[in-house]
PDB file of N, CA and C in Angstrom:
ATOM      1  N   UNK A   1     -34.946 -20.051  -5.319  1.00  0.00           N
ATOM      2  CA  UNK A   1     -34.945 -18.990  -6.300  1.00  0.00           C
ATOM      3  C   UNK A   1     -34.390 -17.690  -5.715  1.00  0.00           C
ATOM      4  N   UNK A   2     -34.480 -17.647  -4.617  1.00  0.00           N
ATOM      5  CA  UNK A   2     -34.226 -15.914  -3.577  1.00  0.00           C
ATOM      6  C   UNK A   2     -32.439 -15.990  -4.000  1.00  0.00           C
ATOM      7  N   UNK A   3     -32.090 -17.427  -3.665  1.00  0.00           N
ATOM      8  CA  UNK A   3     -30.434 -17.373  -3.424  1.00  0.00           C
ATOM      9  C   UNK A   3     -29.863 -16.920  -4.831  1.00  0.00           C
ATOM     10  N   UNK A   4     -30.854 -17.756  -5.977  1.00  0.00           N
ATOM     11  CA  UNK A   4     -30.359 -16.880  -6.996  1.00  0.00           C
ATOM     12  C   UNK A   4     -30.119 -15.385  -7.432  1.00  0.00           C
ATOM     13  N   UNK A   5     -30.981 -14.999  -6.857  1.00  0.00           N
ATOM     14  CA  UNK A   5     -31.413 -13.724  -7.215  1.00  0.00           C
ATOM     15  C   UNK A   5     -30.716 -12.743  -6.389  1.00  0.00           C
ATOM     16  N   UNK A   6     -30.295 -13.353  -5.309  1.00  0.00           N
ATOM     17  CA  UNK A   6     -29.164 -12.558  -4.154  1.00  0.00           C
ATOM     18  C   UNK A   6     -28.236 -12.615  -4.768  1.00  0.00           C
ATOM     19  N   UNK A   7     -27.549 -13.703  -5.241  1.00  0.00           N
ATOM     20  CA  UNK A   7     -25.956 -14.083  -6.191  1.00  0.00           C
ATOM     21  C   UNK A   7     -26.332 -13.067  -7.067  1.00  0.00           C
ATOM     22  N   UNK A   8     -27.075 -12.692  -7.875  1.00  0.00           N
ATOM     23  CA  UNK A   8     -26.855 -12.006  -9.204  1.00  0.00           C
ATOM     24  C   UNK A   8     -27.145 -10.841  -8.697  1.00  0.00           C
ATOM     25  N   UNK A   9     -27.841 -10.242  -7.831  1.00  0.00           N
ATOM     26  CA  UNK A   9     -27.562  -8.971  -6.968  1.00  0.00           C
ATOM     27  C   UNK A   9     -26.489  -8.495  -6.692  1.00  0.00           C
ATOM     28  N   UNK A  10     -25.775  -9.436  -5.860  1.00  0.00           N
ATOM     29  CA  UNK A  10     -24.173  -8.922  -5.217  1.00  0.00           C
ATOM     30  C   UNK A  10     -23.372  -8.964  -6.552  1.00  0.00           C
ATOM     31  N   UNK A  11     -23.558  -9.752  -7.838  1.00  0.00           N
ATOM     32  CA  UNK A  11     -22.726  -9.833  -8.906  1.00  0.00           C
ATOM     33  C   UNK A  11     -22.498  -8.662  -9.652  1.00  0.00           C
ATOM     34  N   UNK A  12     -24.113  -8.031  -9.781  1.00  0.00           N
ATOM     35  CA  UNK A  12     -24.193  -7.020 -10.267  1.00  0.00           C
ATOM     36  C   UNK A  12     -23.726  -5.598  -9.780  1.00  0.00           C
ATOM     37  N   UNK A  13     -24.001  -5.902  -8.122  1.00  0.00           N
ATOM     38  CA  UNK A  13     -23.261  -4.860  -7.061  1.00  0.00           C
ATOM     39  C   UNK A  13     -21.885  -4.966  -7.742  1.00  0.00           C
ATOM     40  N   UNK A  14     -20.990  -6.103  -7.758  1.00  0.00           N
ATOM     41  CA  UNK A  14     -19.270  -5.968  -7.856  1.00  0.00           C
ATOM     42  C   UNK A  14     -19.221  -5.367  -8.934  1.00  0.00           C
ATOM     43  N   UNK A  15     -19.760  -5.625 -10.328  1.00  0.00           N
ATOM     44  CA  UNK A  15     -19.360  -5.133 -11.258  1.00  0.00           C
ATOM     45  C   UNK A  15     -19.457  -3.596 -11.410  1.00  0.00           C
ATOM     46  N   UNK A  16     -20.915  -3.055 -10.744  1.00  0.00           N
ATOM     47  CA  UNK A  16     -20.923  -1.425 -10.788  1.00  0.00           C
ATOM     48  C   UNK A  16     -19.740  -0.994 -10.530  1.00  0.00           C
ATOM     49  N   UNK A  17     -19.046  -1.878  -8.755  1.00  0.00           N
ATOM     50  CA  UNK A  17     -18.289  -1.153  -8.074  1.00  0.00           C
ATOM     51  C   UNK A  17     -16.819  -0.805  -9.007  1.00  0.00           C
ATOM     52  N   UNK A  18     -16.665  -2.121  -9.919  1.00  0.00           N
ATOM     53  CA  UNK A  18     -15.469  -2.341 -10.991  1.00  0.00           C
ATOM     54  C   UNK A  18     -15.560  -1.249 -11.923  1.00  0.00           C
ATOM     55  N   UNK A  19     -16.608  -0.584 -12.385  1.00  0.00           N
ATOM     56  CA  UNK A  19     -17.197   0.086 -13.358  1.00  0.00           C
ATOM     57  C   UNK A  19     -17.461   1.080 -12.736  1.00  0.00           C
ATOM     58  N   UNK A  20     -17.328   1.660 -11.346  1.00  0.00           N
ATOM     59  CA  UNK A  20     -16.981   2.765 -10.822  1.00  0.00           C
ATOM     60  C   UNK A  20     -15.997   2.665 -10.835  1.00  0.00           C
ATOM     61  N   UNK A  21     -14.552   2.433 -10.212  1.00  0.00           N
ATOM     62  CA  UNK A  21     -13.168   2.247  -9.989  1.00  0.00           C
ATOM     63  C   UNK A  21     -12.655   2.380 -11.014  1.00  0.00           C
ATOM     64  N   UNK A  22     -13.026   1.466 -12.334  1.00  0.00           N
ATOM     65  CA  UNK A  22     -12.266   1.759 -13.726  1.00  0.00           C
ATOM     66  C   UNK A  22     -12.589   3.079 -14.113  1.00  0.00           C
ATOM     67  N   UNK A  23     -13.834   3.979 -14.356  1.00  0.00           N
ATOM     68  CA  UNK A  23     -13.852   5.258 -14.897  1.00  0.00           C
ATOM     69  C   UNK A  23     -13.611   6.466 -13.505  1.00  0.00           C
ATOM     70  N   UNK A  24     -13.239   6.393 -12.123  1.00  0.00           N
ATOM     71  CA  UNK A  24     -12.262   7.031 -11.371  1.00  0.00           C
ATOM     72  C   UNK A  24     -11.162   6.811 -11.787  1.00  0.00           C
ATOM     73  N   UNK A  25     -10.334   5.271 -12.638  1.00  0.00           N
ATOM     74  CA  UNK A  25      -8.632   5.250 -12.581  1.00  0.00           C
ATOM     75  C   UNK A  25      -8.940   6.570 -13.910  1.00  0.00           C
ATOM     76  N   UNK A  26      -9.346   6.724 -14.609  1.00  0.00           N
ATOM     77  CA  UNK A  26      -8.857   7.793 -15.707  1.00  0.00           C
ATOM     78  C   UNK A  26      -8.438   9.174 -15.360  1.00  0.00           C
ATOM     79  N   UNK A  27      -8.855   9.589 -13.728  1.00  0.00           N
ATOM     80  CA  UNK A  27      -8.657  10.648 -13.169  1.00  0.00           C
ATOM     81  C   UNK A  27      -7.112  10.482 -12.761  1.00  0.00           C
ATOM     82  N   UNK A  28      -6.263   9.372 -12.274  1.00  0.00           N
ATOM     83  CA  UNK A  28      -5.282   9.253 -11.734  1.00  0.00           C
ATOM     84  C   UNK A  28      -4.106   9.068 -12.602  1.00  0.00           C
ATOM     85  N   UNK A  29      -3.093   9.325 -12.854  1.00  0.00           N
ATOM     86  CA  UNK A  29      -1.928   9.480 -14.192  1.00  0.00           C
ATOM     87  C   UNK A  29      -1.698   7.827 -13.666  1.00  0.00           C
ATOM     88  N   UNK A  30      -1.492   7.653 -14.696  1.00  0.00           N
ATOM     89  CA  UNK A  30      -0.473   6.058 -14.954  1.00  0.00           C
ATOM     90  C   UNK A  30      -1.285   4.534 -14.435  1.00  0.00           C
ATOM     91  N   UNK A  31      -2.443   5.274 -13.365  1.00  0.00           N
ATOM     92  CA  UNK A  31      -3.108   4.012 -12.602  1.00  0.00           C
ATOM     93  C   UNK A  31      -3.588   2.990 -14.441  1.00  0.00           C
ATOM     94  N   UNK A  32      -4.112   3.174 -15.551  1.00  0.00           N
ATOM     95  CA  UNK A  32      -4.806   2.380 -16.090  1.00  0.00           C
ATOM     96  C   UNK A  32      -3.742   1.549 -16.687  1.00  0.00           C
ATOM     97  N   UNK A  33      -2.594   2.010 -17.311  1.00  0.00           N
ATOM     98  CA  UNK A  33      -1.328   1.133 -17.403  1.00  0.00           C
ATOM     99  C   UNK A  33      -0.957   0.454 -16.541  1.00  0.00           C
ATOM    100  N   UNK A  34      -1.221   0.654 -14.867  1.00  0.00           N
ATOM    101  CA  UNK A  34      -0.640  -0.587 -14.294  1.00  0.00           C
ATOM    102  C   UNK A  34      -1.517  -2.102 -14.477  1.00  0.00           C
ATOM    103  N   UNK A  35      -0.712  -2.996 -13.836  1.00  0.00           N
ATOM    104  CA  UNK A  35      -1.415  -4.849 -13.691  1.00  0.00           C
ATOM    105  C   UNK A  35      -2.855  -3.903 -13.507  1.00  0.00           C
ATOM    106  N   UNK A  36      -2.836  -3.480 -12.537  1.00  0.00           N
ATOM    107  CA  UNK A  36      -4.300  -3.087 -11.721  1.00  0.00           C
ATOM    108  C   UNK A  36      -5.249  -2.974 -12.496  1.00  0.00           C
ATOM    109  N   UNK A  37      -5.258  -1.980 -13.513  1.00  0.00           N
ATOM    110  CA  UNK A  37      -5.575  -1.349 -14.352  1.00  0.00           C
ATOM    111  C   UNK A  37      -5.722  -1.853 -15.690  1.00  0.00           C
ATOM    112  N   UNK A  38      -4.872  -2.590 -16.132  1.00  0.00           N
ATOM    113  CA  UNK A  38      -5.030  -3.313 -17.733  1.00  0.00           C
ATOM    114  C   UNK A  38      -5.815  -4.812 -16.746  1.00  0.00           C
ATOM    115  N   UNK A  39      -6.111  -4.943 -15.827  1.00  0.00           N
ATOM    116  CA  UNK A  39      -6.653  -6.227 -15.422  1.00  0.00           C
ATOM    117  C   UNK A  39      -8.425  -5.728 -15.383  1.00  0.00           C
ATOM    118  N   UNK A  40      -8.379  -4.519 -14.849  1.00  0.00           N
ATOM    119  CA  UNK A  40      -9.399  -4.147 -14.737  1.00  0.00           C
ATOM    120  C   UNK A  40     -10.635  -3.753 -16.214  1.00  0.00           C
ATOM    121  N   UNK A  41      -9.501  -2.879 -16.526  1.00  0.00           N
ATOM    122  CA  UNK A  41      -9.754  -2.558 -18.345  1.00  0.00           C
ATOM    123  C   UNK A  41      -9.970  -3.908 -18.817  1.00  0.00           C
ATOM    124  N   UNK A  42      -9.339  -4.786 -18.835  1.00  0.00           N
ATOM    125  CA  UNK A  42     -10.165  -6.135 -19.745  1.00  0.00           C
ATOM    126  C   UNK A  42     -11.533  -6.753 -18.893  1.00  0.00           C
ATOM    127  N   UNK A  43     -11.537  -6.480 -17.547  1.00  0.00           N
ATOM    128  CA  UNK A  43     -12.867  -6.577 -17.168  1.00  0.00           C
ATOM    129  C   UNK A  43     -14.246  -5.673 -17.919  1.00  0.00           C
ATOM    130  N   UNK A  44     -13.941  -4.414 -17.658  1.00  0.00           N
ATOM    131  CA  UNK A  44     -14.532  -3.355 -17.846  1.00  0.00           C
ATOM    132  C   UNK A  44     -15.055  -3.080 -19.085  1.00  0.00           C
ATOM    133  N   UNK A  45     -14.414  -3.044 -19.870  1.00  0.00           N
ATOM    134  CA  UNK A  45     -13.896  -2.602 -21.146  1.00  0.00           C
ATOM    135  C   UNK A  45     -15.252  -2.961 -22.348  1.00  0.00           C
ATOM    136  N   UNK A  46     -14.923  -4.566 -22.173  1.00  0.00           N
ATOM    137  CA  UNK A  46     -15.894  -5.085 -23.156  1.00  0.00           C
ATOM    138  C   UNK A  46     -17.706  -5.210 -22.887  1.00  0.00           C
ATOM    139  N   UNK A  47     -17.592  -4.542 -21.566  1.00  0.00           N
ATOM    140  CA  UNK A  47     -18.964  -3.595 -21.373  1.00  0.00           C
ATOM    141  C   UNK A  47     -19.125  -2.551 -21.727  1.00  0.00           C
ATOM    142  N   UNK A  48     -18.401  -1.854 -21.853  1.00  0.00           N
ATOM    143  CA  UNK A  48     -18.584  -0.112 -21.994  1.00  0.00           C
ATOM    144  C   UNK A  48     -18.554   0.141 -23.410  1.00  0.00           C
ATOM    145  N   UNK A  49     -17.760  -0.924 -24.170  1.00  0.00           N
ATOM    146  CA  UNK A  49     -17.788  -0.651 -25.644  1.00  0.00           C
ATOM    147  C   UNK A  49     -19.281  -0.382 -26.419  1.00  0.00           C
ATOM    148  N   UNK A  50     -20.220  -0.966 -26.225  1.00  0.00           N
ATOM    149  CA  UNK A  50     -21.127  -1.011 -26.841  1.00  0.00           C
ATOM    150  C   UNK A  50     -21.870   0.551 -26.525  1.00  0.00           C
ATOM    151  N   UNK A  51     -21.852   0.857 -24.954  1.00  0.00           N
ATOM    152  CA  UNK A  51     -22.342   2.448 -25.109  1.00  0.00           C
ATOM    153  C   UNK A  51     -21.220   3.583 -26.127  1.00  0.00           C
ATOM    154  N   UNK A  52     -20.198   2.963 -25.504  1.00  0.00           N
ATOM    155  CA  UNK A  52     -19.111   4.630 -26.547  1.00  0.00           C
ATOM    156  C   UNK A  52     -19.270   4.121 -27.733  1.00  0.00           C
ATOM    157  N   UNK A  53     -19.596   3.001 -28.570  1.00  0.00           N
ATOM    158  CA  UNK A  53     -20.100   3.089 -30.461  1.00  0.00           C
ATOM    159  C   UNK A  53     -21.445   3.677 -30.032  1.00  0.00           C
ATOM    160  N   UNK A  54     -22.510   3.875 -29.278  1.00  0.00           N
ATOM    161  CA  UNK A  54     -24.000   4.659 -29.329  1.00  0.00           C
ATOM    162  C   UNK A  54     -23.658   5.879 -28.711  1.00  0.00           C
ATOM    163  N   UNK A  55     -22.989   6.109 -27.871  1.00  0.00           N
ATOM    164  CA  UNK A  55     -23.196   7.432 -27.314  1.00  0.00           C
ATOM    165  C   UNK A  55     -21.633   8.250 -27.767  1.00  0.00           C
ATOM    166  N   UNK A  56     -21.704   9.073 -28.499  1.00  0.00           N
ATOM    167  CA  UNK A  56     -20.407   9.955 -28.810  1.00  0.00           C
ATOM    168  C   UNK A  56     -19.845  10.601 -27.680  1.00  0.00           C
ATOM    169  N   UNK A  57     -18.578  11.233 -27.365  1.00  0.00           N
ATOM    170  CA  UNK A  57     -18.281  11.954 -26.301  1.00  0.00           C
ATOM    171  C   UNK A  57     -18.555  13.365 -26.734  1.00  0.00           C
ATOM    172  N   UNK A  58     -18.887  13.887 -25.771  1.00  0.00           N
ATOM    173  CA  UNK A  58     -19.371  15.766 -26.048  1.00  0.00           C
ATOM    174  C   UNK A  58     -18.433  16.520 -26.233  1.00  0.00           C
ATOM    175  N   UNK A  59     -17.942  17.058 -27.026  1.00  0.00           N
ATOM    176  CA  UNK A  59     -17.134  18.074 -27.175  1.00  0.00           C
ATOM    177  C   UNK A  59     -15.518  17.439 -27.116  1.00  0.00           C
ATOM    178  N   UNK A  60     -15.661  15.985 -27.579  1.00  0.00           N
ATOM    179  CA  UNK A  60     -14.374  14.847 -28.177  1.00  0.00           C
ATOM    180  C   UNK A  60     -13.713  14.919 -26.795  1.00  0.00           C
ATOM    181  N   UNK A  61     -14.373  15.198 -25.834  1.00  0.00           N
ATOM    182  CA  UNK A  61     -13.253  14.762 -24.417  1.00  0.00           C
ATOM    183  C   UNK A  61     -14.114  13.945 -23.130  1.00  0.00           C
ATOM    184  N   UNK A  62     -15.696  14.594 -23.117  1.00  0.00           N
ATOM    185  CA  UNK A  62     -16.422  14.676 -22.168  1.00  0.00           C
ATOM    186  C   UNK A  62     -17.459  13.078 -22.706  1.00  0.00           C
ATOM    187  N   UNK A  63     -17.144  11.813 -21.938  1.00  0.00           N
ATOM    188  CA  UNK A  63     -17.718  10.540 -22.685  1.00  0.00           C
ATOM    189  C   UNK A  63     -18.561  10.280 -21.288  1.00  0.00           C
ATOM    190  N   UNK A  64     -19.940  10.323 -21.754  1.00  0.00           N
ATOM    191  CA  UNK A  64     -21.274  10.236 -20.784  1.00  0.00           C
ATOM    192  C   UNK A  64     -21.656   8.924 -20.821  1.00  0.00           C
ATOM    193  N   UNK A  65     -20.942   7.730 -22.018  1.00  0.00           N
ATOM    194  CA  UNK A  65     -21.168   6.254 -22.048  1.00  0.00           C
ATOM    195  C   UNK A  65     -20.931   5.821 -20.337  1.00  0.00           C
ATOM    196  N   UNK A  66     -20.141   5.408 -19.770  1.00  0.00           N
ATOM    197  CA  UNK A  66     -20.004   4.856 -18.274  1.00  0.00           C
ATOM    198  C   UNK A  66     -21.153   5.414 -17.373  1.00  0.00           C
ATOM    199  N   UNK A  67     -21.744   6.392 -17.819  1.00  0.00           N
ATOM    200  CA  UNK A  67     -22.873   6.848 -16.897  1.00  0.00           C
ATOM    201  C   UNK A  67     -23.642   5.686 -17.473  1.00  0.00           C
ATOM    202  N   UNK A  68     -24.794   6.312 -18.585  1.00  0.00           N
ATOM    203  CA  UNK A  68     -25.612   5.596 -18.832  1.00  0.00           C
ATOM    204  C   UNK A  68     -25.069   3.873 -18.798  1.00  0.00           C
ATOM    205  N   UNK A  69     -24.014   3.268 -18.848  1.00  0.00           N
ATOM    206  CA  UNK A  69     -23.429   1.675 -18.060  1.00  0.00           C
ATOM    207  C   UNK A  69     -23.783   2.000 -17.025  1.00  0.00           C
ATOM    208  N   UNK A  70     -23.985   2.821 -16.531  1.00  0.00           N
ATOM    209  CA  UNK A  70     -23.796   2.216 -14.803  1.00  0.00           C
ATOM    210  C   UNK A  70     -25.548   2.205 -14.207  1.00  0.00           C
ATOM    211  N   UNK A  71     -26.306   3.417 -15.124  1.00  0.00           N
ATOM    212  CA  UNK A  71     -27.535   3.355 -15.209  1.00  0.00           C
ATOM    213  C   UNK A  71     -28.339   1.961 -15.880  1.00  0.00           C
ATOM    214  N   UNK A  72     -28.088   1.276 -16.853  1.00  0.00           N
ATOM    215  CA  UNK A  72     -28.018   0.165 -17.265  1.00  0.00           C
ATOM    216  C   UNK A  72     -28.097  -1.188 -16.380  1.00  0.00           C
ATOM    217  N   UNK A  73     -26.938  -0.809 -15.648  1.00  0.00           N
ATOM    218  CA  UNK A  73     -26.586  -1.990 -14.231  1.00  0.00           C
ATOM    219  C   UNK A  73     -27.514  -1.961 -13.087  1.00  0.00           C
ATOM    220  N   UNK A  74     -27.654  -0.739 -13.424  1.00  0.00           N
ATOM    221  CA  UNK A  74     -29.105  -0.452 -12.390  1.00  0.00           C
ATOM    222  C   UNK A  74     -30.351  -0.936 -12.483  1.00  0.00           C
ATOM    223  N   UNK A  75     -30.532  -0.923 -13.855  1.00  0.00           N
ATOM    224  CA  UNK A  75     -32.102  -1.266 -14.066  1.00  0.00           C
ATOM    225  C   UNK A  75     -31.659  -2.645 -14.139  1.00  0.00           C
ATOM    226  N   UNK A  76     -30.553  -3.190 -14.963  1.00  0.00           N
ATOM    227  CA  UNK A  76     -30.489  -4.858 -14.115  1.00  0.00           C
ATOM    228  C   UNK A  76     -30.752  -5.262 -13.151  1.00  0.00           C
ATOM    229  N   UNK A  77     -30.839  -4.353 -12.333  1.00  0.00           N
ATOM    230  CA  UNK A  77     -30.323  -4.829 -11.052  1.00  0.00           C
ATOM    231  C   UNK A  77     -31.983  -4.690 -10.407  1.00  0.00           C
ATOM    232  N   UNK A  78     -32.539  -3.650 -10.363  1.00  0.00           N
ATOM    233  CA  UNK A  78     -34.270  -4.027 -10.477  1.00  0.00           C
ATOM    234  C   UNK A  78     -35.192  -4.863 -11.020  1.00  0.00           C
ATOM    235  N   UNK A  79     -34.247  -4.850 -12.301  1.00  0.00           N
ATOM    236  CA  UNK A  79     -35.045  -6.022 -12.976  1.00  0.00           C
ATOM    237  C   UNK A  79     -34.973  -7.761 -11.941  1.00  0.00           C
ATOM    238  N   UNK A  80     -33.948  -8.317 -12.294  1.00  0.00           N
ATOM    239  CA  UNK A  80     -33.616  -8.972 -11.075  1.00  0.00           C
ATOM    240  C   UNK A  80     -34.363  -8.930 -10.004  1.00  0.00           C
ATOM    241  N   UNK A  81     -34.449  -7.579  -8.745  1.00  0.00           N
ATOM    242  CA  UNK A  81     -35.389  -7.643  -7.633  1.00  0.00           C
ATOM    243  C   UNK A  81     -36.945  -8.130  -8.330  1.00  0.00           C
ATOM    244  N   UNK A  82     -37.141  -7.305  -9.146  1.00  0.00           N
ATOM    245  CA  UNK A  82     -38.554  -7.324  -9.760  1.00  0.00           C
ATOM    246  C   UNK A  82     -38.956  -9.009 -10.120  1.00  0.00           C
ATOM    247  N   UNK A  83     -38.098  -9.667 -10.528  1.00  0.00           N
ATOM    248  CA  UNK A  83     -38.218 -11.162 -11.167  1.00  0.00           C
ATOM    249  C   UNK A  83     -37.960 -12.373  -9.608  1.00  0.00           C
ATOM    250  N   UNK A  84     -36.938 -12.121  -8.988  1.00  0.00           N
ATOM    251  CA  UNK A  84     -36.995 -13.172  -7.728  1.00  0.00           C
ATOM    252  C   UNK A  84     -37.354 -12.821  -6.378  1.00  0.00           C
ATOM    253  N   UNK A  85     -37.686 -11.257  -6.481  1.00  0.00           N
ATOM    254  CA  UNK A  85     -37.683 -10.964  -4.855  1.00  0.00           C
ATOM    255  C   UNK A  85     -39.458 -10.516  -4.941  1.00  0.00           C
TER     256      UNK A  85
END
């Protein structure tokens, strides 16, 4: 049961790290149009959707959804410790 619970640890680790990296490429011109970037965005993407329909962006520029995702991944990610470790 531990090995499971390690696999879905480190799983959950990669994806934060993906879900950090994708909302840094928005800082960089052109990075989300590249392979890199539309590879990543279809990773990313169809996670984050569900916070930006609940959480609006502040002032139509400033979008606080990828936070609360990444806060989200977190408490997965306790939850998890909490259940096999």
């Amino acid at each position: 049961m531990q090995m499971i619970g390690q696999l879905l640890v480190m799983g959950i680790n990669l994806y934060t790290i993906a879900v950090f990296i994708y909302i840094l490429s928005s800082w960089i011109p052109n990075l989300r149009e590249s392979n890199f970037g539309q590879m990543l965005g279809s990773i990313v993407e169809p996670y984050l959707e569900p916070f930006r329909r609940i959480i609006p962006p502040i002032g139509g520029m400033i979008d606080l959804s990828p936070i609360v995702a990444l806060i989200a991944l977190r408490l997965a990610q306790s939850g998890v410790y909490a259940i096999f470790f």
